[in-house]
N, C-alpha and C. Protein backbone atom coordinates (compact mmCIF):
# COMPACT_ATOMS: atom_id res chain seq x y z
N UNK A 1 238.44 73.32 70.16
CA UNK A 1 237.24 74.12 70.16
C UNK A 1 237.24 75.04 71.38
N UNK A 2 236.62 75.91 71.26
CA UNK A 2 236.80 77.62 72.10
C UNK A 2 235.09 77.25 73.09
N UNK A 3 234.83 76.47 73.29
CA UNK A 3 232.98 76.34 74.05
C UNK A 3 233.45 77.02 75.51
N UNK A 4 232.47 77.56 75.96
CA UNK A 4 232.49 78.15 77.30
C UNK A 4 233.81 78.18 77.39
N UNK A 5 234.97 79.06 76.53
CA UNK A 5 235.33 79.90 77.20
C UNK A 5 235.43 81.31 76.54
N UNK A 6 235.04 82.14 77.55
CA UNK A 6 234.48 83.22 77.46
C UNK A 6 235.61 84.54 77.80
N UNK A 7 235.85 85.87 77.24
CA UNK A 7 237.04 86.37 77.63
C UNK A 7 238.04 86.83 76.81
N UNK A 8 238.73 87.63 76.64
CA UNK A 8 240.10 87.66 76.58
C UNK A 8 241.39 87.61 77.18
N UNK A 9 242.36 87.21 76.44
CA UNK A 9 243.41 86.97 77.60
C UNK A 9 244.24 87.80 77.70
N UNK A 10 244.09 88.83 76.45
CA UNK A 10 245.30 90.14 76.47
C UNK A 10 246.96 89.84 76.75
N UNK A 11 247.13 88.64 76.08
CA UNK A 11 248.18 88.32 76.50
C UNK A 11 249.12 88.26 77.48
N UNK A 12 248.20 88.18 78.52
CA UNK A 12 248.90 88.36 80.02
C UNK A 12 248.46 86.72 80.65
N UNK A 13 249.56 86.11 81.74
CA UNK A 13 249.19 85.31 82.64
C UNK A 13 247.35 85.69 83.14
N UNK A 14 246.74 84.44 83.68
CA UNK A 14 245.40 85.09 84.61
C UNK A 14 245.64 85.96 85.85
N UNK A 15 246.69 85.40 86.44
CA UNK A 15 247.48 86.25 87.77
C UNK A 15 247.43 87.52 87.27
N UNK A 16 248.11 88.23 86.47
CA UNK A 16 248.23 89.61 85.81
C UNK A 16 246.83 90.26 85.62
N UNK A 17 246.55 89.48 84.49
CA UNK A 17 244.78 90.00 84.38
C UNK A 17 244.01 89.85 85.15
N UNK A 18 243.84 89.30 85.83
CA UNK A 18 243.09 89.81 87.26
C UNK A 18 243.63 90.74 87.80
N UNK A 19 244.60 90.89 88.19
CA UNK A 19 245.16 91.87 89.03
C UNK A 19 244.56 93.70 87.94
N UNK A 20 245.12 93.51 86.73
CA UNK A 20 244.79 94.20 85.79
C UNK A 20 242.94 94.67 85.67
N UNK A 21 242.45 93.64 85.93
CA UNK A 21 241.19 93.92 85.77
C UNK A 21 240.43 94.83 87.34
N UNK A 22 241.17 94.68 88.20
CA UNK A 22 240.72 94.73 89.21
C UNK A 22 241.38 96.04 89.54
N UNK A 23 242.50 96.52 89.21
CA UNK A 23 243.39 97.83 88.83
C UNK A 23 242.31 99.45 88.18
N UNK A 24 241.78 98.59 86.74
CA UNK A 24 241.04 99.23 86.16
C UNK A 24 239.58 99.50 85.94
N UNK A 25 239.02 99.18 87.10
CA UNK A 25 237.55 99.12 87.19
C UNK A 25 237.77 99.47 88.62
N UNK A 26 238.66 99.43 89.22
CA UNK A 26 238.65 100.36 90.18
C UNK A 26 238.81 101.79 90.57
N UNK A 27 239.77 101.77 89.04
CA UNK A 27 239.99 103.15 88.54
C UNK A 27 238.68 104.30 87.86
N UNK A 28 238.37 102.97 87.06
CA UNK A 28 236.83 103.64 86.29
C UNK A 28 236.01 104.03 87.25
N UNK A 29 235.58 103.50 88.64
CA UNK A 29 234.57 103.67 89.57
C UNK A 29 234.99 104.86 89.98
N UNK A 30 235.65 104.96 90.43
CA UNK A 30 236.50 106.19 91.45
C UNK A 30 236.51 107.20 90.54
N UNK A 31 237.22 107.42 89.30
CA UNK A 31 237.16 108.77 88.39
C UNK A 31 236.24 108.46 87.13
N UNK A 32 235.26 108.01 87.09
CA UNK A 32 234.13 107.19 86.09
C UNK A 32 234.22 107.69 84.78
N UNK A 33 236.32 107.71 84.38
CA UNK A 33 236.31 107.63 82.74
C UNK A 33 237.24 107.96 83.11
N UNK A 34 238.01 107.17 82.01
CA UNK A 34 239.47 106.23 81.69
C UNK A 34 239.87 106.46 80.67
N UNK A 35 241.21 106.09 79.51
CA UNK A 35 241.54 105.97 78.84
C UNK A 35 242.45 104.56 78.57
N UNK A 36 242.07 103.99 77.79
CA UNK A 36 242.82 102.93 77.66
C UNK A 36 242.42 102.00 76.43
N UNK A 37 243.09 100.60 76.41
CA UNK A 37 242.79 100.46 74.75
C UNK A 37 241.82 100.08 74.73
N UNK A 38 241.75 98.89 73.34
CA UNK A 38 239.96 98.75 73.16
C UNK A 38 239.65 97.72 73.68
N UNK A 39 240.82 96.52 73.10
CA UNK A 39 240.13 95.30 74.03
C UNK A 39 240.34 95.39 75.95
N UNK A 40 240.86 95.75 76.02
CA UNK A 40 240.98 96.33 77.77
C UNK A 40 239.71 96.55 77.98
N UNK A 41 239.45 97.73 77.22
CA UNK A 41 237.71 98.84 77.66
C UNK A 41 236.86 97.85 77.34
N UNK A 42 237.03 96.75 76.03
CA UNK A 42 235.85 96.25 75.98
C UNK A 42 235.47 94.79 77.39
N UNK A 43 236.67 94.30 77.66
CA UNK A 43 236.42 93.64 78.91
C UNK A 43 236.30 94.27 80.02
N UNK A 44 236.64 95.45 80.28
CA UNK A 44 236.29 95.93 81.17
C UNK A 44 234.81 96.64 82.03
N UNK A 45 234.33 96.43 80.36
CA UNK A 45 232.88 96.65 80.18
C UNK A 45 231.93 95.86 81.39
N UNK A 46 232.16 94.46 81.21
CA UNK A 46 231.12 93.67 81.72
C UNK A 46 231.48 93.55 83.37
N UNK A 47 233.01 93.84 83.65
CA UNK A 47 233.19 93.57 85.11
C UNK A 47 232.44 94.59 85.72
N UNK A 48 232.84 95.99 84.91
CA UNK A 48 232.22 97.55 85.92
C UNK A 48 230.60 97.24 86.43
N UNK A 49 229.86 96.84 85.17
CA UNK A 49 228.46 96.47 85.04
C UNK A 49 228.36 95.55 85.99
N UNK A 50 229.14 94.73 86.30
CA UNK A 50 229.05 93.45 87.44
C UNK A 50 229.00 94.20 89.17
N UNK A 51 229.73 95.28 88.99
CA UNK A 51 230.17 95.87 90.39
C UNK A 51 229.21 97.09 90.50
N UNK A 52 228.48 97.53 89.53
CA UNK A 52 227.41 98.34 89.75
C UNK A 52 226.37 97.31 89.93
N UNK A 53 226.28 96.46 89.41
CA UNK A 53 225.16 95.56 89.96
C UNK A 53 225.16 94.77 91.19
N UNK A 54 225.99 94.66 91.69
CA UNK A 54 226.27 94.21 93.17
C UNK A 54 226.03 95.64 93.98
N UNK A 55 226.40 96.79 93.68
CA UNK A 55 225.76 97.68 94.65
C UNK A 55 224.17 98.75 94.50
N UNK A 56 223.62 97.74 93.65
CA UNK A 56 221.90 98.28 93.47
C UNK A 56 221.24 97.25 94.31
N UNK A 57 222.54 95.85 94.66
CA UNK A 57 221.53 94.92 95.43
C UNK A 57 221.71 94.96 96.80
N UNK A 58 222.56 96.37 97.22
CA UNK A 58 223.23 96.56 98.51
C UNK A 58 223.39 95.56 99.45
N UNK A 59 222.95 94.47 99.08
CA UNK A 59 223.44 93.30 100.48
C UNK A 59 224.64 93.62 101.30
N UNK A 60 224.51 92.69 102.21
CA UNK A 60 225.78 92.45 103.09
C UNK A 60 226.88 91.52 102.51
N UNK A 61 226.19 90.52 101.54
CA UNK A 61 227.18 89.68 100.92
C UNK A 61 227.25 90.15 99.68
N UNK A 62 226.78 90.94 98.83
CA UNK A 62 227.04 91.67 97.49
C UNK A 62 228.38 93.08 98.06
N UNK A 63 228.25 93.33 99.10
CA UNK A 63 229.06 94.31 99.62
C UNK A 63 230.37 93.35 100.32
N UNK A 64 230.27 92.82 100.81
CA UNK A 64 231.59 91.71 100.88
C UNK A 64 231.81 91.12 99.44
N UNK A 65 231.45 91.27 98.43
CA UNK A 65 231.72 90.66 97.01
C UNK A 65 232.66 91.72 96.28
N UNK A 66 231.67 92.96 96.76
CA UNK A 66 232.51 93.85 95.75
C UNK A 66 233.92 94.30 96.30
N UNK A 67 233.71 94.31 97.73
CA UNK A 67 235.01 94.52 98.29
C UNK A 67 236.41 93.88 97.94
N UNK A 68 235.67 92.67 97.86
CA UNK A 68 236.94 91.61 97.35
C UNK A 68 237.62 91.88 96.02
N UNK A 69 236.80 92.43 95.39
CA UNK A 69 237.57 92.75 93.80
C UNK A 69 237.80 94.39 93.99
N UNK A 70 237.40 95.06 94.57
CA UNK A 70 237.56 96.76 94.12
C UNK A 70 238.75 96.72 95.03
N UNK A 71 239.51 97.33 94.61
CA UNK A 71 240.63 97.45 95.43
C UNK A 71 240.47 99.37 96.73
N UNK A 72 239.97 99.93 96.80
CA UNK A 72 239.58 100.79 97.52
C UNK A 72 238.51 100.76 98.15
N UNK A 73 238.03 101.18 99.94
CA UNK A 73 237.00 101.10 100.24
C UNK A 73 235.85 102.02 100.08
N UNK A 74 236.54 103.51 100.18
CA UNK A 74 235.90 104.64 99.65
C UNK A 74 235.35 104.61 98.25
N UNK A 75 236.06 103.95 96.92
CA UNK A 75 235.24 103.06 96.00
C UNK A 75 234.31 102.60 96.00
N UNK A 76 234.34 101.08 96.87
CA UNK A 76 233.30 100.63 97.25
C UNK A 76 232.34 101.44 98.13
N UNK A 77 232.64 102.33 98.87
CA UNK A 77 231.55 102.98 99.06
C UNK A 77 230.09 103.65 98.13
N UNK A 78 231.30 104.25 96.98
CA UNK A 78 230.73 105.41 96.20
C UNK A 78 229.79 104.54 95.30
N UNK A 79 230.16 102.93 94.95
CA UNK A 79 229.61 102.17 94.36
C UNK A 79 228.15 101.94 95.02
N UNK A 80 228.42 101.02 96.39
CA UNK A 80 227.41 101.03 96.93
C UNK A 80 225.79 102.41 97.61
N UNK A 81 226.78 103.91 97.29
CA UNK A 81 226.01 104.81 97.80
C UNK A 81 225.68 105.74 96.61
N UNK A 82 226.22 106.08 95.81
CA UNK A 82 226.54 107.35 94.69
C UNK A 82 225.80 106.55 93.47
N UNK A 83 226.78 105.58 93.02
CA UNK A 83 226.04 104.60 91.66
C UNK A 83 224.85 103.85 91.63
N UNK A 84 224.95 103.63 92.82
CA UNK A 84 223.59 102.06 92.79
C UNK A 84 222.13 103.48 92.31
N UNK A 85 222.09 104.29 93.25
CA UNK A 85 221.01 105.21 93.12
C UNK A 85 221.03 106.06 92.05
N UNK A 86 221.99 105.95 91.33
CA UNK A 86 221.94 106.80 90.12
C UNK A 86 221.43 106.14 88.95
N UNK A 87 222.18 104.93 89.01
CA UNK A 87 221.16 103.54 88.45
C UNK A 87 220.27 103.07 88.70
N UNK A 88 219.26 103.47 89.70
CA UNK A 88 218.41 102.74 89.67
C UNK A 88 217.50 102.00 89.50
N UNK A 89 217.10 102.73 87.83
CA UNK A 89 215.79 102.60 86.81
C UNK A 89 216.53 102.23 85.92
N UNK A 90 217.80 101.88 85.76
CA UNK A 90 218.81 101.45 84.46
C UNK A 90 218.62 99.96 84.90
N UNK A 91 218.84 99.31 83.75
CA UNK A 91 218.55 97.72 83.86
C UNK A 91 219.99 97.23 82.86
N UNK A 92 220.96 97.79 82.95
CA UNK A 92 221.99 97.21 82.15
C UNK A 92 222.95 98.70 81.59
N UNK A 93 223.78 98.31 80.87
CA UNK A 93 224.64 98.64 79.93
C UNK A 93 224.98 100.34 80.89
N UNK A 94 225.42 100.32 81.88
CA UNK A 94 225.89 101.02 82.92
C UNK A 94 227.48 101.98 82.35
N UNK A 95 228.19 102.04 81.21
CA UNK A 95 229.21 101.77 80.43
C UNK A 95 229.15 102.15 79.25
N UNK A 96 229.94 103.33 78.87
CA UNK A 96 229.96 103.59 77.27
C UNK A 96 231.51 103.31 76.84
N UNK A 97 231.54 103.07 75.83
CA UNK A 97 233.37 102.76 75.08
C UNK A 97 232.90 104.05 73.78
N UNK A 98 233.88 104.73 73.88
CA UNK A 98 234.26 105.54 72.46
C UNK A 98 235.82 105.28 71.75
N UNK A 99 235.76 105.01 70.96
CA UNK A 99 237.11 104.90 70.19
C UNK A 99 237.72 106.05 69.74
N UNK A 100 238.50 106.01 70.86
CA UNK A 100 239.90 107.48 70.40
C UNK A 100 240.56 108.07 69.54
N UNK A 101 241.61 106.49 68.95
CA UNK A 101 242.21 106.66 68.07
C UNK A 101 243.67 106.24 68.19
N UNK A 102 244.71 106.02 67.61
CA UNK A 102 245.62 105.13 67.83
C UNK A 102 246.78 106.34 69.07
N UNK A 103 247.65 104.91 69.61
CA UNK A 103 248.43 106.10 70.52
C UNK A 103 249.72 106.50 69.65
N UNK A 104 249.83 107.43 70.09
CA UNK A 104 251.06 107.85 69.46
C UNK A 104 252.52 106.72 69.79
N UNK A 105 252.72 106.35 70.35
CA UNK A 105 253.99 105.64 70.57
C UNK A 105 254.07 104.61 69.42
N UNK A 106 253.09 103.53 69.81
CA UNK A 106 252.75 102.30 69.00
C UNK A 106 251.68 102.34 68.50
N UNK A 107 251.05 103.27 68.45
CA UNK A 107 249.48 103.24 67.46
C UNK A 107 248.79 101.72 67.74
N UNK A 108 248.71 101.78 69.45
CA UNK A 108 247.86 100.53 69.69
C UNK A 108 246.25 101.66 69.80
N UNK A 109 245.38 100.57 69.45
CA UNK A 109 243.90 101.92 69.27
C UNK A 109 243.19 101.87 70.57
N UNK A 110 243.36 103.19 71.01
CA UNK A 110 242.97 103.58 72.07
C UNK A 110 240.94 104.01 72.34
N UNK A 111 240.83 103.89 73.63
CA UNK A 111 239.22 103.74 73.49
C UNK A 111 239.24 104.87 75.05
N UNK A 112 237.89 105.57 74.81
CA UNK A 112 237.59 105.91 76.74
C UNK A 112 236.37 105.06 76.66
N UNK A 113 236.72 104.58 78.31
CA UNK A 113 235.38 104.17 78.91
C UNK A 113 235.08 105.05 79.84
N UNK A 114 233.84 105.28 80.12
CA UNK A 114 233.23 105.75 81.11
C UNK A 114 231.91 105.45 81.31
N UNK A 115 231.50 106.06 82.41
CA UNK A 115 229.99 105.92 83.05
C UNK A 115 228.98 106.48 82.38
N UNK A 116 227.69 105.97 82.21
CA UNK A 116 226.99 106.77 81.58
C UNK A 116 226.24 107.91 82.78
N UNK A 117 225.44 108.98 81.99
CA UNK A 117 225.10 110.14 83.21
C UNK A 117 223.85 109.39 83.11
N UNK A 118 223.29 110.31 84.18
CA UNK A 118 221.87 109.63 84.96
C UNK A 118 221.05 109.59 83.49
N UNK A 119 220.15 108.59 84.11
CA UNK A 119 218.84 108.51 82.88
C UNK A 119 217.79 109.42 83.48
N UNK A 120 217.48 110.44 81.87
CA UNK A 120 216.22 111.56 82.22
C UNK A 120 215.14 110.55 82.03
N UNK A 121 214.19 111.09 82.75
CA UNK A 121 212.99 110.30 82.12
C UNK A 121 212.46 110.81 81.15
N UNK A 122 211.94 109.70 80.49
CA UNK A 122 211.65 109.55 79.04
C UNK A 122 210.34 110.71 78.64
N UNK A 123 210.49 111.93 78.04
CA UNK A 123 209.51 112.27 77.47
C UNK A 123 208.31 111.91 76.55
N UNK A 124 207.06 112.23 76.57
CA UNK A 124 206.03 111.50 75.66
C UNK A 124 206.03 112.45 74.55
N UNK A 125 205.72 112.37 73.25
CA UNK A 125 205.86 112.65 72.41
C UNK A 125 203.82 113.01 72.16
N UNK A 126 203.91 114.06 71.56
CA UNK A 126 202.41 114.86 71.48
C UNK A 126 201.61 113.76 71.03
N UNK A 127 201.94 112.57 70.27
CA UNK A 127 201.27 111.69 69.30
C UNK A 127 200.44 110.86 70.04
N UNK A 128 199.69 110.15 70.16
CA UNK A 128 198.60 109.43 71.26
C UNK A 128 198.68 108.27 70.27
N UNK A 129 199.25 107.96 69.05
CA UNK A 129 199.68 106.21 68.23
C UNK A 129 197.94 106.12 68.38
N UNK A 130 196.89 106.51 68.73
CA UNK A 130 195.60 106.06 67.90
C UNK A 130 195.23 106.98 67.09
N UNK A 131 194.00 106.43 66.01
CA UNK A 131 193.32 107.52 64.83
C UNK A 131 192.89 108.58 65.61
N UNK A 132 192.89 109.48 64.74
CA UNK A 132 192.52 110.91 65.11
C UNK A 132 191.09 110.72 63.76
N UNK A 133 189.72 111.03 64.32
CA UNK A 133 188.53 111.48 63.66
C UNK A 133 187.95 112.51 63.99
């Protein structure tokens, strides 16, 4: 049985995929859209979201957290200074996946991830949702 565990393994050792994971969400931060496949983009989903959420909570130990996994400090900067505030009123899903289309070599199916752009605020709509008499 598969209980708590959570993940893919992409057929790599954990040594690799970590290293891998930590490769490509470092990449996404720094140029905030990637190309790569789907299950990649789709795990890669929840780490980016993890490392934007460690820098909306700017700590001293959320900033020693992210350091440890982002492999650049100027990264971690841009995380902790550029993203956290761009997110600020976002409460999740920090991350879009679009499906590309297969690659040409091996037609493994390719996806971009990237960042989503700032959230506008929400316009009201003329309607006031009570009766009109």
């Amino acid at each position: 049985m598969r209980h708590r565990k959570a993940g893919r393994k992409l057929g790599r050792t954990s040594s690799h995929r970590n290293a891998m994971m930590r490769n490509l969400v470092t990449s996404l931060l720094k140029h905030e859209k990637i190309t790569t496949t789907d299950a990649k983009a789709k795990e890669l989903r929840s780490v980016a979201d993890k490392m934007i959420t460690l820098g909306k909570k700017g700590t001293l130990h959320a900033r020693r957290q992210a350091l440890s996994f982002i492999r650049d400090r100027d990264t971690t900067e841009k995380v902790f200074d550029v993203l956290s505030a761009r997110y600020q009123d976002r409460e999740g899903g920090y991350t879009r996946v679009m499906k590309k289309g297969p690659r040409p070599g091996d037609k493994a199916p390719l996806s971009v991830i990237e960042l989503m752009p700032e959230t506008a605020p929400k316009k009201r709509s003329g309607r006031s949702g009570g009766s009109t008499k």
